[in-house]
N, C-alpha and C. Protein backbone atom coordinates (compact mmCIF):
# COMPACT_ATOMS: atom_id res chain seq x y z
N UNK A 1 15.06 176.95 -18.73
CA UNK A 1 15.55 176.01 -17.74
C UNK A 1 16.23 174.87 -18.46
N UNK A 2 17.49 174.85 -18.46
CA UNK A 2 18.29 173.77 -18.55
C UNK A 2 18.42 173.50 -20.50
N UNK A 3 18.08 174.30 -21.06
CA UNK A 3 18.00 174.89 -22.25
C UNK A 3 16.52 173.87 -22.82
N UNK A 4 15.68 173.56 -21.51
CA UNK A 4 14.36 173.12 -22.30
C UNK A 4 15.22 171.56 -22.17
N UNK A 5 16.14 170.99 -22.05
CA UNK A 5 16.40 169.81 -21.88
C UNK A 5 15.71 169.14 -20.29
N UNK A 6 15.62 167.95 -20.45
CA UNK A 6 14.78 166.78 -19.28
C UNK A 6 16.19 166.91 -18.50
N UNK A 7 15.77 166.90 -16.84
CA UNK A 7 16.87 166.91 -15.81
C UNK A 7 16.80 165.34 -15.65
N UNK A 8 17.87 165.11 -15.51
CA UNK A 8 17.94 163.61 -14.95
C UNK A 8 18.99 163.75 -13.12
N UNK A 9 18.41 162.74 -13.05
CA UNK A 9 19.42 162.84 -11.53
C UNK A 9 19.47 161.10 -11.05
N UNK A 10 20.31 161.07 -11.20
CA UNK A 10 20.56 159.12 -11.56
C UNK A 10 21.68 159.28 -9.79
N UNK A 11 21.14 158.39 -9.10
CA UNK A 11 21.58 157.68 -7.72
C UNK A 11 22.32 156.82 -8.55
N UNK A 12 22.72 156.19 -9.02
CA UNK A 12 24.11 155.41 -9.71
C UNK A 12 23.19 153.91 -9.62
N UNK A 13 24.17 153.08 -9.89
CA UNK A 13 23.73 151.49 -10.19
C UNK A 13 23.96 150.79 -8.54
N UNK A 14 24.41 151.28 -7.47
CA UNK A 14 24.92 150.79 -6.43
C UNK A 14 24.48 151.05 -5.31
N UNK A 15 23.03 151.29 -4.77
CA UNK A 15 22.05 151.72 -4.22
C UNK A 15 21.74 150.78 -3.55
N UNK A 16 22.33 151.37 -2.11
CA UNK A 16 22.31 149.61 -1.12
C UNK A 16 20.49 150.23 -0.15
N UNK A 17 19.46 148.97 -0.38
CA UNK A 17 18.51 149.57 0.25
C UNK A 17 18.16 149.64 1.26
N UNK A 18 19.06 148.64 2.23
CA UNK A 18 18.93 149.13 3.69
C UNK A 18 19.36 150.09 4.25
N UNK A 19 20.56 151.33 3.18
CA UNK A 19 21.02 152.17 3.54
C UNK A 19 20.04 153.45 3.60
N UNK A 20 19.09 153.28 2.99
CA UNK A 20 18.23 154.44 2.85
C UNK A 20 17.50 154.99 3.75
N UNK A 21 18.18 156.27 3.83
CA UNK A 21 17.06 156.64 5.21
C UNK A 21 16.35 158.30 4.82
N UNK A 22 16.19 158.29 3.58
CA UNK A 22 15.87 159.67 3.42
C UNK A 22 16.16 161.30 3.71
N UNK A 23 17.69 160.44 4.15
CA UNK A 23 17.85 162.62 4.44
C UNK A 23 19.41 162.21 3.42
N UNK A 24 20.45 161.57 4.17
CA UNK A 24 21.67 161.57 3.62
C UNK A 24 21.67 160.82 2.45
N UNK A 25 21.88 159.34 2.57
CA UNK A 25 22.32 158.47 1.61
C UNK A 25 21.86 158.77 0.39
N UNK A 26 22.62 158.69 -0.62
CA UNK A 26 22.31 158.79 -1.95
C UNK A 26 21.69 160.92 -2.56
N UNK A 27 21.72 161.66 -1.23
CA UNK A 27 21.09 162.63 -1.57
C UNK A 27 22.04 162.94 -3.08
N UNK A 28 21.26 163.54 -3.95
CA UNK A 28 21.84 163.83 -5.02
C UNK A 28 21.81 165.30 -5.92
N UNK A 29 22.69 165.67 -5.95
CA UNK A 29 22.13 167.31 -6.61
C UNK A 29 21.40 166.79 -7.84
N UNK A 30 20.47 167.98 -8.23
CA UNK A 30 19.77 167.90 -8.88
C UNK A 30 20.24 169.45 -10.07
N UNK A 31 20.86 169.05 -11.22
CA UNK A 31 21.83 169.85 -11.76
C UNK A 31 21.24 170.49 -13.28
N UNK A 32 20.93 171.75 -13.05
CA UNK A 32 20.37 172.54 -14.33
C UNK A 32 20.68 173.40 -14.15
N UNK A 33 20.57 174.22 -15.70
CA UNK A 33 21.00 175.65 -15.73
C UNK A 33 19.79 176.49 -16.08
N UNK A 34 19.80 177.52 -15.22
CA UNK A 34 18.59 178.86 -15.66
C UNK A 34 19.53 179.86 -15.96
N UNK A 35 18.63 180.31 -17.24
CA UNK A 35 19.17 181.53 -18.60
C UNK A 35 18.32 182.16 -18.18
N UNK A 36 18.17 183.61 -17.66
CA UNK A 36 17.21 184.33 -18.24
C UNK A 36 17.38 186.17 -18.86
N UNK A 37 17.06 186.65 -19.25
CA UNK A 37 17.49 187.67 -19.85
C UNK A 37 16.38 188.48 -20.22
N UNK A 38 17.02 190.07 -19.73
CA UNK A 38 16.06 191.09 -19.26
C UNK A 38 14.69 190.96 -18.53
N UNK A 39 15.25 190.25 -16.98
CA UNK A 39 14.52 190.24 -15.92
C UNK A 39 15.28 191.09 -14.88
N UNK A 40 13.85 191.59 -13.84
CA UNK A 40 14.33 192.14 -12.79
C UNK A 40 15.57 190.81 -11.82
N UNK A 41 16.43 191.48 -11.26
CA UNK A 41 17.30 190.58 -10.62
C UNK A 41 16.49 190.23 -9.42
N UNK A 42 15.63 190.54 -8.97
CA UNK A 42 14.81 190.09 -7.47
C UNK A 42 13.40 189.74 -7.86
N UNK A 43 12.96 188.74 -7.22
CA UNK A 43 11.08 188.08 -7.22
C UNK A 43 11.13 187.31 -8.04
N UNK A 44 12.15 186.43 -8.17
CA UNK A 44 11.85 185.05 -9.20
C UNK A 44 11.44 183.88 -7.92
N UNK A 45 10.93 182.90 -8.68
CA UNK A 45 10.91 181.76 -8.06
C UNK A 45 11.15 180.52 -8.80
N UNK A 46 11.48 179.76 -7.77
CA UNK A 46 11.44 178.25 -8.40
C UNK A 46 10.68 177.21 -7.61
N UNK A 47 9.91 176.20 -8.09
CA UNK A 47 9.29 175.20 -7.82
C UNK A 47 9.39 174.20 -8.74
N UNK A 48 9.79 172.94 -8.05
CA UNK A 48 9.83 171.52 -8.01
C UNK A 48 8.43 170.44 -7.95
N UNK A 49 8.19 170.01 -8.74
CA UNK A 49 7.15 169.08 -8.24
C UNK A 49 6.32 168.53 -8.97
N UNK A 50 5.87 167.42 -8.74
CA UNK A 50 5.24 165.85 -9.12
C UNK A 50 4.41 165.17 -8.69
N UNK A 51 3.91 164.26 -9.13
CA UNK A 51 2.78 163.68 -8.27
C UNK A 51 3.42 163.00 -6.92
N UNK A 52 2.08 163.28 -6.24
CA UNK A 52 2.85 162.86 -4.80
C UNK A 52 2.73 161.50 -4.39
N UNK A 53 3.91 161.14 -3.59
CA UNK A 53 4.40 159.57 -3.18
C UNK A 53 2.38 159.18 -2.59
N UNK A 54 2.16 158.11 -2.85
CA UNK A 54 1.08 157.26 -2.32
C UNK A 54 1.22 157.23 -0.25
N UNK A 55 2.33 157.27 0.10
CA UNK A 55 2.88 157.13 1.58
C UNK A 55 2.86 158.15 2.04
N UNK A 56 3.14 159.24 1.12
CA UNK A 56 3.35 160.50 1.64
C UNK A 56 3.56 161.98 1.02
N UNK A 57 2.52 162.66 1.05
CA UNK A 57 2.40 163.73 -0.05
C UNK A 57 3.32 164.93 -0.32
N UNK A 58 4.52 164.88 0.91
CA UNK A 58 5.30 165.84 0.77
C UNK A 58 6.40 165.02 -0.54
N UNK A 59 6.34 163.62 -0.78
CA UNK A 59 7.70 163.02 -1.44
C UNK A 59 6.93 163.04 -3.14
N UNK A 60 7.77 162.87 -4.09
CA UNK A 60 7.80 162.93 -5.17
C UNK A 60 7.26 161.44 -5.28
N UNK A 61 6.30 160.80 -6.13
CA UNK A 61 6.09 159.27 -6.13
C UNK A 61 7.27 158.80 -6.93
N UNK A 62 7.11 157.30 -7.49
CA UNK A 62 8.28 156.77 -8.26
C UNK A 62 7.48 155.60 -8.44
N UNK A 63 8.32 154.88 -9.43
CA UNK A 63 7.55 153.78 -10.41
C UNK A 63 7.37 152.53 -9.14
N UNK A 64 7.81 152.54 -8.02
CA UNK A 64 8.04 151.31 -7.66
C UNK A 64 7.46 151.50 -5.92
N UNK A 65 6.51 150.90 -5.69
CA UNK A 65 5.51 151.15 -4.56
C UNK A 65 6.34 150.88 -3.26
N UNK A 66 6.14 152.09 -2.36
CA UNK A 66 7.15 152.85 -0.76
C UNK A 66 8.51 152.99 -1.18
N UNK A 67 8.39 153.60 -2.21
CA UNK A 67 9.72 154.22 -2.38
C UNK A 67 9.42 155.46 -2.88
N UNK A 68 9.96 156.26 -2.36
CA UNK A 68 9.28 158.59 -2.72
C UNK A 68 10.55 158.85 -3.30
N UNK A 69 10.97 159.96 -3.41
CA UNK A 69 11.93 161.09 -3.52
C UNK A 69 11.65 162.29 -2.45
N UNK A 70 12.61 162.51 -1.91
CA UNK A 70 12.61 163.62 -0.78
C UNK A 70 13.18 165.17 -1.49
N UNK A 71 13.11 166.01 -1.55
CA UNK A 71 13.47 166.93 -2.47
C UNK A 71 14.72 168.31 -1.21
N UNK A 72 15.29 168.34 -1.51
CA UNK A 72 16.13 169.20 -0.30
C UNK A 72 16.55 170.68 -0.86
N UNK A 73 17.03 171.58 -0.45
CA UNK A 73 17.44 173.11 -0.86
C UNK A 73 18.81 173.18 -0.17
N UNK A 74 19.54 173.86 -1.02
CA UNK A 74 20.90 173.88 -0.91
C UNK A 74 21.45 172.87 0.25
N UNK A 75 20.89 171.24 -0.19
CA UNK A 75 21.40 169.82 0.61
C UNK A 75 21.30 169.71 2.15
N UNK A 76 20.34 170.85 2.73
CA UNK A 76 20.59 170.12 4.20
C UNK A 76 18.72 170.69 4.44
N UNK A 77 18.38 171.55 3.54
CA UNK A 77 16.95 171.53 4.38
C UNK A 77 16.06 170.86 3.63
N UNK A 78 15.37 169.94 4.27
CA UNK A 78 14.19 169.26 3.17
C UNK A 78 12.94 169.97 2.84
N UNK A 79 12.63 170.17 1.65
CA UNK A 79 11.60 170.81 1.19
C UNK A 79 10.15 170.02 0.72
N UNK A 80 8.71 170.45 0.85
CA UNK A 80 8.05 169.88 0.19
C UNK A 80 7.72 170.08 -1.01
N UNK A 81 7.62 168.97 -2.02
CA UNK A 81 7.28 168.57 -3.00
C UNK A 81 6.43 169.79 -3.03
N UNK A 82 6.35 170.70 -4.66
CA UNK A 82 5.81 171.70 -5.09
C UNK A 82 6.18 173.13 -4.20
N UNK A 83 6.35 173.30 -3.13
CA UNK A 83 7.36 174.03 -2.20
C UNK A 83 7.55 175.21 -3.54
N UNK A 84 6.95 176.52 -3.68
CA UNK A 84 7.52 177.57 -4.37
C UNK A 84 8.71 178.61 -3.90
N UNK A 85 9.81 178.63 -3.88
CA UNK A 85 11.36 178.79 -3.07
C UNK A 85 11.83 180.43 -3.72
N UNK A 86 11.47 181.38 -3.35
CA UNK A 86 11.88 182.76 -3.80
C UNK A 86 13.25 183.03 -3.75
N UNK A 87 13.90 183.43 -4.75
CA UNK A 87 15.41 183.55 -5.04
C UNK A 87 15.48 184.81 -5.71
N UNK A 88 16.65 185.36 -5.42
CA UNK A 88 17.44 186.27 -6.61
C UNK A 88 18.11 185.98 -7.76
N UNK A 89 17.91 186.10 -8.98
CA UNK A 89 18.35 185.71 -10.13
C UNK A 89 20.05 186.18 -10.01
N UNK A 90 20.74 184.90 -10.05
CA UNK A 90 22.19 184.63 -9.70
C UNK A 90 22.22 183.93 -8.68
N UNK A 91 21.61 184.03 -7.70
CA UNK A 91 22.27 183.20 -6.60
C UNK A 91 20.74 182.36 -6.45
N UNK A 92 20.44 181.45 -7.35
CA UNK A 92 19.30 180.63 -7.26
C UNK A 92 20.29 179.55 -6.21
N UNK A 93 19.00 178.83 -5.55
CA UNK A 93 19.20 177.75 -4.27
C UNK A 93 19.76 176.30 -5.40
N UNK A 94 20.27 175.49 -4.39
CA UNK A 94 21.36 174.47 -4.90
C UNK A 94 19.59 173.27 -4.25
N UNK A 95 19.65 172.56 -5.47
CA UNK A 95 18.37 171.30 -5.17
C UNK A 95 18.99 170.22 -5.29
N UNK A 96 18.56 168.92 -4.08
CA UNK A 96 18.84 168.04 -4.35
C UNK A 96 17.64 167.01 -4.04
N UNK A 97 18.12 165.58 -4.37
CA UNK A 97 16.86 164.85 -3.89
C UNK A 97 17.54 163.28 -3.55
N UNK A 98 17.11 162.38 -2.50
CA UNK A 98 17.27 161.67 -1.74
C UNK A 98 15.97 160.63 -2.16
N UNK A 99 16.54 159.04 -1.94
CA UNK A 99 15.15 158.38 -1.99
C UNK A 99 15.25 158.08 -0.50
N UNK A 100 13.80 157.37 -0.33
CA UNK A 100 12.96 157.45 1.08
C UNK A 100 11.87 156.30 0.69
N UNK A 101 12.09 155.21 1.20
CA UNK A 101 11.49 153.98 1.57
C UNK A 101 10.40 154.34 2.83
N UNK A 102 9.00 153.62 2.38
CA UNK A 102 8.30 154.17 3.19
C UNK A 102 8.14 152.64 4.22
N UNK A 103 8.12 153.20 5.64
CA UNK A 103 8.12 152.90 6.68
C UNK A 103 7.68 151.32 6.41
N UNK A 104 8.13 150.45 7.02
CA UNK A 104 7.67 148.74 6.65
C UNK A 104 7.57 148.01 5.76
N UNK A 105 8.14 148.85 4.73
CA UNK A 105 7.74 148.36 3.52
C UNK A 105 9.36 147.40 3.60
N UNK A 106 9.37 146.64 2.43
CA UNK A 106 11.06 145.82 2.27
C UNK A 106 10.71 145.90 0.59
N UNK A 107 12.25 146.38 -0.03
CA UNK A 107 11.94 146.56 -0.90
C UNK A 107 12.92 145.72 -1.25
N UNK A 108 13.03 144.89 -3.27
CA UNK A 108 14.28 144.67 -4.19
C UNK A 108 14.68 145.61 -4.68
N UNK A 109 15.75 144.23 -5.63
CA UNK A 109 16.47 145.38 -6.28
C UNK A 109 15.96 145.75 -7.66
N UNK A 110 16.17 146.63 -8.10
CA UNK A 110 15.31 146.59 -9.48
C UNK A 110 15.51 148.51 -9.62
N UNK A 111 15.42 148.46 -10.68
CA UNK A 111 15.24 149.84 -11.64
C UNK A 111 14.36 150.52 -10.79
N UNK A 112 13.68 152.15 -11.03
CA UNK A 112 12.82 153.05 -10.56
C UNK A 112 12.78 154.30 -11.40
N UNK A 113 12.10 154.79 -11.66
CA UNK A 113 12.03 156.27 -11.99
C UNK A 113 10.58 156.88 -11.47
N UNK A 114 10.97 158.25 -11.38
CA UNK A 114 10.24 159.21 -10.82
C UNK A 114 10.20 160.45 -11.46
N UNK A 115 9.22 161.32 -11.74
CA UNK A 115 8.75 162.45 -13.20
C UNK A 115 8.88 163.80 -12.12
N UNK A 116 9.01 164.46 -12.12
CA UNK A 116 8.92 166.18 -11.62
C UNK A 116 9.27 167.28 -12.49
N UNK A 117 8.47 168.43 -12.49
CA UNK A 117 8.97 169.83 -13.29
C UNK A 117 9.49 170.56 -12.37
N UNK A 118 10.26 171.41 -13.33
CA UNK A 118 10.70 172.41 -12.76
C UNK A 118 10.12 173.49 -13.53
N UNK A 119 9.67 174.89 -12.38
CA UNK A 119 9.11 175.55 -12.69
C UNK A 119 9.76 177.05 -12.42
N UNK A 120 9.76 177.63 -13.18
CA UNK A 120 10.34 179.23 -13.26
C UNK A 120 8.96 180.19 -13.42
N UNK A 121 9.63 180.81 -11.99
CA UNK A 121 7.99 181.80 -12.04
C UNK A 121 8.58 183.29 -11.98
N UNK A 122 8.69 184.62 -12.84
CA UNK A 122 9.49 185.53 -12.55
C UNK A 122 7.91 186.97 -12.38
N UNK A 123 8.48 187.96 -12.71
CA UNK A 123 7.88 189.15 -12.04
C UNK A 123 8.47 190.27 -13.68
């Protein structure tokens, strides 16, 4: 996965936070490459996932309290956090992820990061 390199997925420096509403704004692909060689082409899987948001156990947590990561599959369906996603080797699903302010909270501005693996499970 991704030749063993760390995925990063950076929302940019310009992250307006009243815009956040957890499905659209900021959704962001989440961009790696899977190698694999002399596997069956059918019964792989992939799973995503991290410790879970304090607000809410389907979101990825992050350094900075009511703020998650929402995790999505090919950008329009939202998935839960650890969610194991069965694919055919070649046409693996397109991941992205969205932040998500939890309900009442008011947040600044300031830096964040958030940790997740990715996991390759084959047959």
């Amino acid at each position: 996965i991704n030749g063993n390199d760390q995925i990063d997925v950076d929302f940019g420096d310009d992250v307006i936070i009243s815009r956040i509403e957890g499905m659209n704004y900021k959704n962001t692909r989440i961009k790696f490459d899977l190698v694999c060689t002399s596997l069956a082409k059918q019964g792989q899987t992939v799973t995503i996932d991290g410790a879970p948001s304090q607000f809410d156990a389907q979101l990825i947590d992050t350094s900075v309290e009511g703020l998650g990561i929402r995790l999505f599959m090919d950008n329009v369906l939202p998935i839960q956090r650890g969610a194991t996603i069965l694919f055919t080797y070649g046409t693996s699903p397109v991941f992205s992820a969205a932040p998500v302010v939890q309900n009442g909270v008011t947040l600044s501005a300031q830096p964040f990061t958030g940790t997740g693996t990715v996991i390759l499970g084959y047959q």
